[in-house]
PDB file of N, CA and C in Angstrom:
ATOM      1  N   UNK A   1     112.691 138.012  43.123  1.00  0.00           N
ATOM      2  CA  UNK A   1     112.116 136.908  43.864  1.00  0.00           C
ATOM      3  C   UNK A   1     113.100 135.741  43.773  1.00  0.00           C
ATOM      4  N   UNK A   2     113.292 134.880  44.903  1.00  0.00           N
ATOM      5  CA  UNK A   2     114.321 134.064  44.859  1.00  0.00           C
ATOM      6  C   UNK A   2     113.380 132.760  44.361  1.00  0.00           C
ATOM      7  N   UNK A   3     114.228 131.699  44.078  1.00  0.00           N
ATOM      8  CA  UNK A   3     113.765 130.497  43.042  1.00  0.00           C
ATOM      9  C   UNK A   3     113.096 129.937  44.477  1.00  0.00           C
ATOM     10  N   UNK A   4     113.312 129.401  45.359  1.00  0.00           N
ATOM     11  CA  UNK A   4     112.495 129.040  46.363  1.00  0.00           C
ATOM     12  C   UNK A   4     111.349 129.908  46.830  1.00  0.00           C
ATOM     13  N   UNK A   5     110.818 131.245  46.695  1.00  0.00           N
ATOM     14  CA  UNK A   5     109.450 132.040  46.900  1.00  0.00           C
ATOM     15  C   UNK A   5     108.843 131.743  45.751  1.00  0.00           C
ATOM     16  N   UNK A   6     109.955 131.568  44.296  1.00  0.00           N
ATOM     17  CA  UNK A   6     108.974 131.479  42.937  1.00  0.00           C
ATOM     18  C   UNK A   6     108.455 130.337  43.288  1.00  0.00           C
ATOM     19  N   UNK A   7     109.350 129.112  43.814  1.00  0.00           N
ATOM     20  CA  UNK A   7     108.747 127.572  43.440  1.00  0.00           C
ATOM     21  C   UNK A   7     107.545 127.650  44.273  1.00  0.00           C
ATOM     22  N   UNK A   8     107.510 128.122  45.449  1.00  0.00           N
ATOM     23  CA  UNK A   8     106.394 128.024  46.525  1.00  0.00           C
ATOM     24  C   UNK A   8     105.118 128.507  45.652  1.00  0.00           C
ATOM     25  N   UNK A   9     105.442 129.877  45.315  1.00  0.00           N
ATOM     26  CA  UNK A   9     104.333 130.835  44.488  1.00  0.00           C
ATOM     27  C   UNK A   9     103.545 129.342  43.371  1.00  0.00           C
ATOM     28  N   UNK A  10     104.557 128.741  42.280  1.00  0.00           N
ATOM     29  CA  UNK A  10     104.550 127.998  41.335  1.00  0.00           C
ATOM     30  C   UNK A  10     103.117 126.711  42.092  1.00  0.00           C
ATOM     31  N   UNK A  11     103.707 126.671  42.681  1.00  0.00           N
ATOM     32  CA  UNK A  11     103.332 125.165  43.635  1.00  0.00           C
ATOM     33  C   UNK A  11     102.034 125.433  43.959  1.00  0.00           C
ATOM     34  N   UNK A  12     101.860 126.322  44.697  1.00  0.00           N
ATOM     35  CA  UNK A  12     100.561 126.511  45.684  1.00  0.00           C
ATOM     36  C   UNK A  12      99.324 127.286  44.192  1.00  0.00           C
ATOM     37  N   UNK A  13      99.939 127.757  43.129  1.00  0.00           N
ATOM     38  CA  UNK A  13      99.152 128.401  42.635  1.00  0.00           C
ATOM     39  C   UNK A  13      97.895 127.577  41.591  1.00  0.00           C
ATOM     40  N   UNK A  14      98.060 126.647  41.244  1.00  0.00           N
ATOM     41  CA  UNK A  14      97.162 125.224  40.705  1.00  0.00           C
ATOM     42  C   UNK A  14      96.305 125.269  41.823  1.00  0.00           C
ATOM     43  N   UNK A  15      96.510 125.458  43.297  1.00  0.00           N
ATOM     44  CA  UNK A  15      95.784 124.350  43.761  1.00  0.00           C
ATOM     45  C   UNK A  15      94.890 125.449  44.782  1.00  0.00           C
ATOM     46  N   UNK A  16      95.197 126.780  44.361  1.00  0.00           N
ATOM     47  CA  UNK A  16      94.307 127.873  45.236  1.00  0.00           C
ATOM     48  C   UNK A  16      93.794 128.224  44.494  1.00  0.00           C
ATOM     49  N   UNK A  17      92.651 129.381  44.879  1.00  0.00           N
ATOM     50  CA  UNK A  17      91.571 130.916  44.565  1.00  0.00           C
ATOM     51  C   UNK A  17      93.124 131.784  44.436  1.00  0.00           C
ATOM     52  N   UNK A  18      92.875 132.674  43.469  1.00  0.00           N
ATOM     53  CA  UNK A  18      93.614 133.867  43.561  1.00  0.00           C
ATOM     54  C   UNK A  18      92.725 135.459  43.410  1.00  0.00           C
ATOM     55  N   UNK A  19      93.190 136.022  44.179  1.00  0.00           N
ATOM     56  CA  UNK A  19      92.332 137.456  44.742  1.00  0.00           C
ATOM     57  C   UNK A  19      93.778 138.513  44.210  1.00  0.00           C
ATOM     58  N   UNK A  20      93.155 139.312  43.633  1.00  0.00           N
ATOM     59  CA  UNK A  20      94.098 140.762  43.474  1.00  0.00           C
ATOM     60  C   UNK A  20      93.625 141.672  44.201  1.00  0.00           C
ATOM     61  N   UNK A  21      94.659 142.427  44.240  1.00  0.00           N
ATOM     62  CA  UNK A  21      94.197 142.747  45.235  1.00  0.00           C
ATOM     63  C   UNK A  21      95.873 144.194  45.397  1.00  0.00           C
ATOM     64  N   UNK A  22      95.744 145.240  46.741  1.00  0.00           N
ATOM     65  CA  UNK A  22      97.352 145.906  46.720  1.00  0.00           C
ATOM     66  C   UNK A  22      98.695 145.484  46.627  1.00  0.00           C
ATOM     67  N   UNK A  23      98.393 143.825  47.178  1.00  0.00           N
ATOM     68  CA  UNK A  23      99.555 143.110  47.596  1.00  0.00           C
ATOM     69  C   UNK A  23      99.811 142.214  46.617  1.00  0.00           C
ATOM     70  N   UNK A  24      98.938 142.304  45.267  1.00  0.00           N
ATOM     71  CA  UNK A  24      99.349 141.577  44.509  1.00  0.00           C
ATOM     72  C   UNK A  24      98.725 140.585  44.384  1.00  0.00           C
ATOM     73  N   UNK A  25      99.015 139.233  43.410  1.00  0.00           N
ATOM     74  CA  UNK A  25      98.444 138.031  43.901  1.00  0.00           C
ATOM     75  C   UNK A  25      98.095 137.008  45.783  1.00  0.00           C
ATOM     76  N   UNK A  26      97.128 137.233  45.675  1.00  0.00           N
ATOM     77  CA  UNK A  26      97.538 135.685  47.018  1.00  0.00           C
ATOM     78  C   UNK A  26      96.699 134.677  47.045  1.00  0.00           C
ATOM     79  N   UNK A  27      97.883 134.000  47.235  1.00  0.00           N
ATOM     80  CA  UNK A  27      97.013 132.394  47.051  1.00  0.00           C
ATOM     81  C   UNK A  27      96.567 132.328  48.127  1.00  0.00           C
ATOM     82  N   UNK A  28      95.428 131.309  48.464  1.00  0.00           N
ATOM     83  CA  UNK A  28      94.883 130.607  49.755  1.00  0.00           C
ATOM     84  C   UNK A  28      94.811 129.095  49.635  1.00  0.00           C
ATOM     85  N   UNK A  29      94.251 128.696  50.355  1.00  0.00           N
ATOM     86  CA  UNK A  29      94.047 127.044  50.506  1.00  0.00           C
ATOM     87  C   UNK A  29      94.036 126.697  52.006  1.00  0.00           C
ATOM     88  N   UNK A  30      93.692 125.520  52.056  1.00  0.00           N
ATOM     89  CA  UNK A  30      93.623 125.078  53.648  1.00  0.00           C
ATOM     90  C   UNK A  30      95.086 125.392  54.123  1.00  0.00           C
ATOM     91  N   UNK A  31      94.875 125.555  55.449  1.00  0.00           N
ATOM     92  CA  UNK A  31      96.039 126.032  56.346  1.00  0.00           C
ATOM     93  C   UNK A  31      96.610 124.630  56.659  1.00  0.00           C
ATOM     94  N   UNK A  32      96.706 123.583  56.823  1.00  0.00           N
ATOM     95  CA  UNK A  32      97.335 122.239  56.637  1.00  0.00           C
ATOM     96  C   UNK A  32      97.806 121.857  55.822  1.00  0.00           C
ATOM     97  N   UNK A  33      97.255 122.302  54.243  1.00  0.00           N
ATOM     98  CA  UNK A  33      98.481 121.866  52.878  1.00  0.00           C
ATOM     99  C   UNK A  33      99.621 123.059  52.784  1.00  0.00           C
ATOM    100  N   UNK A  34      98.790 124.493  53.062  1.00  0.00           N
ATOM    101  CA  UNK A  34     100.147 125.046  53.468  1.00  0.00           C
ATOM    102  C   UNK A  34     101.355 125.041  53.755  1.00  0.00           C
ATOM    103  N   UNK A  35     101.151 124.592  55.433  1.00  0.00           N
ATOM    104  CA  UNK A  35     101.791 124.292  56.295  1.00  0.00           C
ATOM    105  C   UNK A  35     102.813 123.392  55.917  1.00  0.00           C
ATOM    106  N   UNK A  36     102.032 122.212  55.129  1.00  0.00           N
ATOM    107  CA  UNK A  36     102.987 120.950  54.657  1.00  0.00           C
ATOM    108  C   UNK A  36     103.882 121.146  53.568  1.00  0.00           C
ATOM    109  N   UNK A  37     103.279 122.320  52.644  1.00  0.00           N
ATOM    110  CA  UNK A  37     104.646 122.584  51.833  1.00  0.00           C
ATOM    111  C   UNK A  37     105.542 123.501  52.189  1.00  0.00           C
ATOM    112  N   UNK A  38     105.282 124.520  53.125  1.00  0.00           N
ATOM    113  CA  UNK A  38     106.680 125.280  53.170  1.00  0.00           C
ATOM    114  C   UNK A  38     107.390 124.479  54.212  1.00  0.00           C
ATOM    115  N   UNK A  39     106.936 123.826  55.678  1.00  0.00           N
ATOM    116  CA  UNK A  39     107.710 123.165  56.333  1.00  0.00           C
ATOM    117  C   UNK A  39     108.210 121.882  55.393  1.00  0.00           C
ATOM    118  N   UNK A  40     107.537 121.299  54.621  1.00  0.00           N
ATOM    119  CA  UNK A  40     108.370 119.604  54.404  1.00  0.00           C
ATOM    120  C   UNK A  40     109.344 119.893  52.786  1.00  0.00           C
ATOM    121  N   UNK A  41     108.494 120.855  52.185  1.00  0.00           N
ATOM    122  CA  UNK A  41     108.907 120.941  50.622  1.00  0.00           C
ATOM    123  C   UNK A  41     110.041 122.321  51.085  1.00  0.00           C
ATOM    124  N   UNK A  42     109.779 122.982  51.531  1.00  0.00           N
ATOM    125  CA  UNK A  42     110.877 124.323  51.747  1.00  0.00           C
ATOM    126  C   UNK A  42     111.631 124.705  52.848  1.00  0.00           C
ATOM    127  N   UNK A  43     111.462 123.583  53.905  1.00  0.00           N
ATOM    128  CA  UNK A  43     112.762 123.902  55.033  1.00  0.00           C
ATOM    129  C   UNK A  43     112.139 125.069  56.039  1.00  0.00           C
ATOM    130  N   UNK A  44     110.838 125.588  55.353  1.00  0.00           N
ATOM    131  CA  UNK A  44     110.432 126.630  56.229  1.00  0.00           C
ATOM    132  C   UNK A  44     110.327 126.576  57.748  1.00  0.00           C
ATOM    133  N   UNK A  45     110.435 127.141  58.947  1.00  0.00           N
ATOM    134  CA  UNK A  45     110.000 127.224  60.161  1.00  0.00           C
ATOM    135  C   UNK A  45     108.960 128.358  60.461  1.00  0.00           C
ATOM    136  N   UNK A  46     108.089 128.235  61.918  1.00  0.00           N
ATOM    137  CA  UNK A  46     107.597 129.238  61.935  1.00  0.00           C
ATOM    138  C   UNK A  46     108.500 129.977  63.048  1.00  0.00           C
ATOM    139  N   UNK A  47     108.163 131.290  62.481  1.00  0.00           N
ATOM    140  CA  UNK A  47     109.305 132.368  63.688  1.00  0.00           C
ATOM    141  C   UNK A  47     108.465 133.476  64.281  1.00  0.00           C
ATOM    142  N   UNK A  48     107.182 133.510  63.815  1.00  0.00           N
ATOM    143  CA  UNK A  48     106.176 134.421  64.555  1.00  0.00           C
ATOM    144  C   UNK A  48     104.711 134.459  64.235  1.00  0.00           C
ATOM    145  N   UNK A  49     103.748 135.061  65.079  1.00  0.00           N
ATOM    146  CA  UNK A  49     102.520 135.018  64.884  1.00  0.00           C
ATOM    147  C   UNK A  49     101.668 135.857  65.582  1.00  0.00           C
ATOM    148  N   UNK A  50     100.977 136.474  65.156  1.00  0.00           N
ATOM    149  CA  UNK A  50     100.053 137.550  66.200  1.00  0.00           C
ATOM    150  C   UNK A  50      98.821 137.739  65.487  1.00  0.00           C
ATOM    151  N   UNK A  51      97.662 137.840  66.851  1.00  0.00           N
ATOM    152  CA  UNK A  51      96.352 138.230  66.362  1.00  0.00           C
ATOM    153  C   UNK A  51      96.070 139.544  65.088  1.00  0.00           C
ATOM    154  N   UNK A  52      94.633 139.374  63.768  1.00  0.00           N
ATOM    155  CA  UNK A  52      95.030 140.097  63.289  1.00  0.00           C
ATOM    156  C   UNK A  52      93.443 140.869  63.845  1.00  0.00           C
ATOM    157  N   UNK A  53      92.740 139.835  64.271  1.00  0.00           N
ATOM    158  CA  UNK A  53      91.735 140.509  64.722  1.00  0.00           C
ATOM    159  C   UNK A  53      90.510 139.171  65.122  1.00  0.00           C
ATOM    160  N   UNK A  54      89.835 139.472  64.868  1.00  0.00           N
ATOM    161  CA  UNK A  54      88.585 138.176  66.217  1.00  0.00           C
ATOM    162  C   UNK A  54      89.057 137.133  64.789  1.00  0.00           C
ATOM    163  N   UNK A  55      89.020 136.849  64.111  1.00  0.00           N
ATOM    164  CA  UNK A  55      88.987 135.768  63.156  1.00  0.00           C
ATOM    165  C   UNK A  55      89.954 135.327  62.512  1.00  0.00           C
ATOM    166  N   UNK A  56      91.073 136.012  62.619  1.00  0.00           N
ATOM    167  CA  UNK A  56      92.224 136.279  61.708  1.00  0.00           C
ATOM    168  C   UNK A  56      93.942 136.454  62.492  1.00  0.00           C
ATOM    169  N   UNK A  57      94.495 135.667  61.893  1.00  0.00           N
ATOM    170  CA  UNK A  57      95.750 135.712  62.591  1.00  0.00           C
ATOM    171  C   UNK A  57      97.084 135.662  61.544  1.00  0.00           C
ATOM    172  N   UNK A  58      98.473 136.462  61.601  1.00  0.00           N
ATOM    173  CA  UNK A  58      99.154 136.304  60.958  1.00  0.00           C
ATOM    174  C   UNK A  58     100.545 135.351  61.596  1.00  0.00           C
ATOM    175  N   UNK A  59     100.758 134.833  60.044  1.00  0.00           N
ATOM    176  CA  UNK A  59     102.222 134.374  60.646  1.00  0.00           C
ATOM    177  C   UNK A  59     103.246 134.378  59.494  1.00  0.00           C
ATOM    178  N   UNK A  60     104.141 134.429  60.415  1.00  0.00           N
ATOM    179  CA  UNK A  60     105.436 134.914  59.501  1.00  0.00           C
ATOM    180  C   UNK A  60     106.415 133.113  59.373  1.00  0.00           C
ATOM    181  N   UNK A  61     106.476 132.611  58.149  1.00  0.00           N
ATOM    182  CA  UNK A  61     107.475 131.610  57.964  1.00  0.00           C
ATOM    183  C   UNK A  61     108.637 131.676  57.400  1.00  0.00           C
ATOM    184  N   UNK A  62     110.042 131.393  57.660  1.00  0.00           N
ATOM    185  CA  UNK A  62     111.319 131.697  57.444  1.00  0.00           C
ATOM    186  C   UNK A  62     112.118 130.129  57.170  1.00  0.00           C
ATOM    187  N   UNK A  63     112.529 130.464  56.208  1.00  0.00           N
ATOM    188  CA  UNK A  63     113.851 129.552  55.888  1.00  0.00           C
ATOM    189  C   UNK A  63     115.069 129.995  55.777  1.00  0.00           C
ATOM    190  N   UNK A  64     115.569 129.375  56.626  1.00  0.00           N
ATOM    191  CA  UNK A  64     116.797 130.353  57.713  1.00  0.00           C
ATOM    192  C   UNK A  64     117.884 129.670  56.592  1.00  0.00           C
ATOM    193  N   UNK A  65     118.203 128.827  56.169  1.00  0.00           N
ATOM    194  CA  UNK A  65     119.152 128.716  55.209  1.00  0.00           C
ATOM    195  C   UNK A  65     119.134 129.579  54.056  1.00  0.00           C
ATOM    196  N   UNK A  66     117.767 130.305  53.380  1.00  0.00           N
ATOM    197  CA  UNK A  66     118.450 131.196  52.175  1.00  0.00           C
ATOM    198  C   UNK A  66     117.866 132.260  52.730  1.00  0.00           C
ATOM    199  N   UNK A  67     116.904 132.620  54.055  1.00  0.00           N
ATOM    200  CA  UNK A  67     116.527 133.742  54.645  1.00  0.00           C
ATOM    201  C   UNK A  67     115.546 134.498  53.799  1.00  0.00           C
ATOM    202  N   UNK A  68     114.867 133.198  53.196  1.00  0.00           N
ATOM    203  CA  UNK A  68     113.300 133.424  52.725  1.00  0.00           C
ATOM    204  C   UNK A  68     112.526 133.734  53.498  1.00  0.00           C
ATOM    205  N   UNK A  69     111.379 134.151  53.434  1.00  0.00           N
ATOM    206  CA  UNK A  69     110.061 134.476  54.475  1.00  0.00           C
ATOM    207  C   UNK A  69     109.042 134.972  53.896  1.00  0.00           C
ATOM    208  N   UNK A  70     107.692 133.956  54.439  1.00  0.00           N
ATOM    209  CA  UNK A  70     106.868 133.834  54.153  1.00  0.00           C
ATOM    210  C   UNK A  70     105.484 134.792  54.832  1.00  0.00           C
ATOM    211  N   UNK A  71     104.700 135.220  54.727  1.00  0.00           N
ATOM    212  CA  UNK A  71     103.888 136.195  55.557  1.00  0.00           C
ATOM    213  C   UNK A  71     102.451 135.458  55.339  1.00  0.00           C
ATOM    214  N   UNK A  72     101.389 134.562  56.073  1.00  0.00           N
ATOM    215  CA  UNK A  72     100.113 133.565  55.848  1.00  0.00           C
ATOM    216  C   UNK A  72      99.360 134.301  56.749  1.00  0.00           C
ATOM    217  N   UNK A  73      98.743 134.535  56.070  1.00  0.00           N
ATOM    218  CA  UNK A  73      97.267 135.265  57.330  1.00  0.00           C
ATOM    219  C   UNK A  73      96.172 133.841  57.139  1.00  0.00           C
ATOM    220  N   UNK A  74      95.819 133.382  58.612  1.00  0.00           N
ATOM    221  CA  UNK A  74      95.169 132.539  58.887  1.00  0.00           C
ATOM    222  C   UNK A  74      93.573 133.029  59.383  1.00  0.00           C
ATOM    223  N   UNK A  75      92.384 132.365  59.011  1.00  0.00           N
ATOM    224  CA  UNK A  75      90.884 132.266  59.278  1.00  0.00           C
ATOM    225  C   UNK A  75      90.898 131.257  60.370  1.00  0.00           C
ATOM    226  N   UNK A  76      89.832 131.558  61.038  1.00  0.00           N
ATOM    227  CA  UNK A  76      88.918 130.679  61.668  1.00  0.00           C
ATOM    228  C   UNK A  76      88.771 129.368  61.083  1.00  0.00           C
ATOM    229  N   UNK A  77      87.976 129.394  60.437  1.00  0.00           N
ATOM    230  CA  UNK A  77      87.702 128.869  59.309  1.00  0.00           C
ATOM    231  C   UNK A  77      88.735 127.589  58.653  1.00  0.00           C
ATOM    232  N   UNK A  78      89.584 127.713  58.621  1.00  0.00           N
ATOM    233  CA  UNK A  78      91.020 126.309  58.394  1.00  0.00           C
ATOM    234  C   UNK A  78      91.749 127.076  57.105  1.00  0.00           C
ATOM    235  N   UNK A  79      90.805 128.475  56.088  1.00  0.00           N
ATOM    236  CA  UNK A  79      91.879 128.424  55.096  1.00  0.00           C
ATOM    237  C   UNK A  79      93.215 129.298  55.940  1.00  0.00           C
ATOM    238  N   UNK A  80      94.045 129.633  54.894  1.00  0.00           N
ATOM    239  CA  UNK A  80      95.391 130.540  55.086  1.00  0.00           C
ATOM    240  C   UNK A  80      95.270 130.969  53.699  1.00  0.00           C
ATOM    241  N   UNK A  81      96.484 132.051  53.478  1.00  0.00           N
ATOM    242  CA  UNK A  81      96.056 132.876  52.502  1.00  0.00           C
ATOM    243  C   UNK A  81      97.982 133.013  52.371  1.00  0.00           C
ATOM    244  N   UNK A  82      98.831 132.755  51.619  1.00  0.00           N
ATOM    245  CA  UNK A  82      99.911 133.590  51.437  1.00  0.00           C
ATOM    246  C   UNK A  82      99.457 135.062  50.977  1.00  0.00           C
ATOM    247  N   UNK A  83     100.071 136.159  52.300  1.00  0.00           N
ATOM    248  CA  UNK A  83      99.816 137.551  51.013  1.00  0.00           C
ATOM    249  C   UNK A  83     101.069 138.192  50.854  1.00  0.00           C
ATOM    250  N   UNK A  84     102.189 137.575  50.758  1.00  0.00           N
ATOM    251  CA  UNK A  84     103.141 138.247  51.113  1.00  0.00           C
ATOM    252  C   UNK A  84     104.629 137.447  51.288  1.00  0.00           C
ATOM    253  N   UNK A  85     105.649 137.590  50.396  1.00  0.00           N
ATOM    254  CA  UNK A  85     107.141 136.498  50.059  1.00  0.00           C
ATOM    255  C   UNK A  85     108.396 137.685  50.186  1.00  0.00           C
ATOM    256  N   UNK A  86     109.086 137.197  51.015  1.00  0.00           N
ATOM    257  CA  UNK A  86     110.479 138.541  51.021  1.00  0.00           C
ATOM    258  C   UNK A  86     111.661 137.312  50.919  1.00  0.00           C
ATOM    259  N   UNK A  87     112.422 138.175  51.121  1.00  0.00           N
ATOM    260  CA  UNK A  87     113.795 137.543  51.292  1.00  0.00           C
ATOM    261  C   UNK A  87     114.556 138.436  52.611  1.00  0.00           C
ATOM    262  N   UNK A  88     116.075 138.583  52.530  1.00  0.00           N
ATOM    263  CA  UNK A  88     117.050 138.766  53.861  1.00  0.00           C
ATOM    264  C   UNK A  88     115.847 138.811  55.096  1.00  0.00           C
ATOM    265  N   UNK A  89     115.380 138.024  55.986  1.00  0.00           N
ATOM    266  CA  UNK A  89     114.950 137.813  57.078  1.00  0.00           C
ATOM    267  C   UNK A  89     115.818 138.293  58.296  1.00  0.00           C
ATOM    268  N   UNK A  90     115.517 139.103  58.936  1.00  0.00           N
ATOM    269  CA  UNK A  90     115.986 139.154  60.458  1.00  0.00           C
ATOM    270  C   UNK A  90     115.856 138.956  61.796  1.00  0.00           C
ATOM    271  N   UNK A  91     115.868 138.423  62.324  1.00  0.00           N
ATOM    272  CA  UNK A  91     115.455 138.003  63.943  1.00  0.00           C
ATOM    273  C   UNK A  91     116.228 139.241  64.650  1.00  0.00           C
ATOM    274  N   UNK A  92     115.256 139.252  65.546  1.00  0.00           N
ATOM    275  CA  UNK A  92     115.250 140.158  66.611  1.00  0.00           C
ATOM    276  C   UNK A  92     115.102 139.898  67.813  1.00  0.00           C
ATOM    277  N   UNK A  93     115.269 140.323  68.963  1.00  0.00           N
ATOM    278  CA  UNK A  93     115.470 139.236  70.111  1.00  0.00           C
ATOM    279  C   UNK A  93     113.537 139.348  70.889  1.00  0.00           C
ATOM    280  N   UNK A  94     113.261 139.751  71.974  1.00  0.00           N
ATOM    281  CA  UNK A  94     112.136 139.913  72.373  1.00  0.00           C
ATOM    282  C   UNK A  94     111.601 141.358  72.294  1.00  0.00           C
ATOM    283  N   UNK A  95     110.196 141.575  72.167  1.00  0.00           N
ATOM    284  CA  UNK A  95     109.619 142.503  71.955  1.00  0.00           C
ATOM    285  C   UNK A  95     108.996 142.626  73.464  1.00  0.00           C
ATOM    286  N   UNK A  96     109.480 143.632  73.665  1.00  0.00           N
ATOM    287  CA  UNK A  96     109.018 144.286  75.441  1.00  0.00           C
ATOM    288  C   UNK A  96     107.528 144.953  74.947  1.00  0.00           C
ATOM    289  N   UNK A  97     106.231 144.176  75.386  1.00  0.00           N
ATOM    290  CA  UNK A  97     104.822 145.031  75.087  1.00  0.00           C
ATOM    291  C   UNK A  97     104.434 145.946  75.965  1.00  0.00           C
ATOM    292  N   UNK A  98     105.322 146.356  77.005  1.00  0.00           N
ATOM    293  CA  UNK A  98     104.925 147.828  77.992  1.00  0.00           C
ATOM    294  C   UNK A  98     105.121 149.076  77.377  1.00  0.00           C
TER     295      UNK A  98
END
């Protein structure tokens, strides 16, 4: 794990619920303090997002300088949930859905 997924992990973990679960720990918390620490505290951007089902949506956040990435499944509801921290990130150009 790189020192920027630990610090995020570090950071967010005081201030969430933690669920075990296959994937390991994941934190949650409102989807707005989220948001505010990987974009303002970690350089993060968002680089994707897709329905995960009627209530639920994922998104993928990347910090293109150390090619961290973040994986937040979002509620209805306002929380988000980190379930999921990688590293080497790749972009890919468009996904043809035919």
């Amino acid at each position: 794990m790189t020192r920027a997924m630990l610090t995020i992990a570090l950071t967010l973990a005081p201030l969430t619920a933690t669920a075990g679960g296959p994937l390991g720990d994941v934190f949650c918390d409102d989807r707005a303090r989220i948001v505010e620490k990987l974009e303002g505290r970690f350089g993060a951007t968002l680089a994707g997002r897709g329905l995960r089902g009627p209530d639920a949506f994922i998104e993928f956040w990347v910090t293109q300088a150390s090619g961290d990435w973040t994986m937040v499944q979002n509620y209805t509801d306002g929380r988000a949930c980190i379930v999921a921290m990688g590293e080497n990130w790749e972009s890919f150009g468009p996904v043809d859905p035919a």
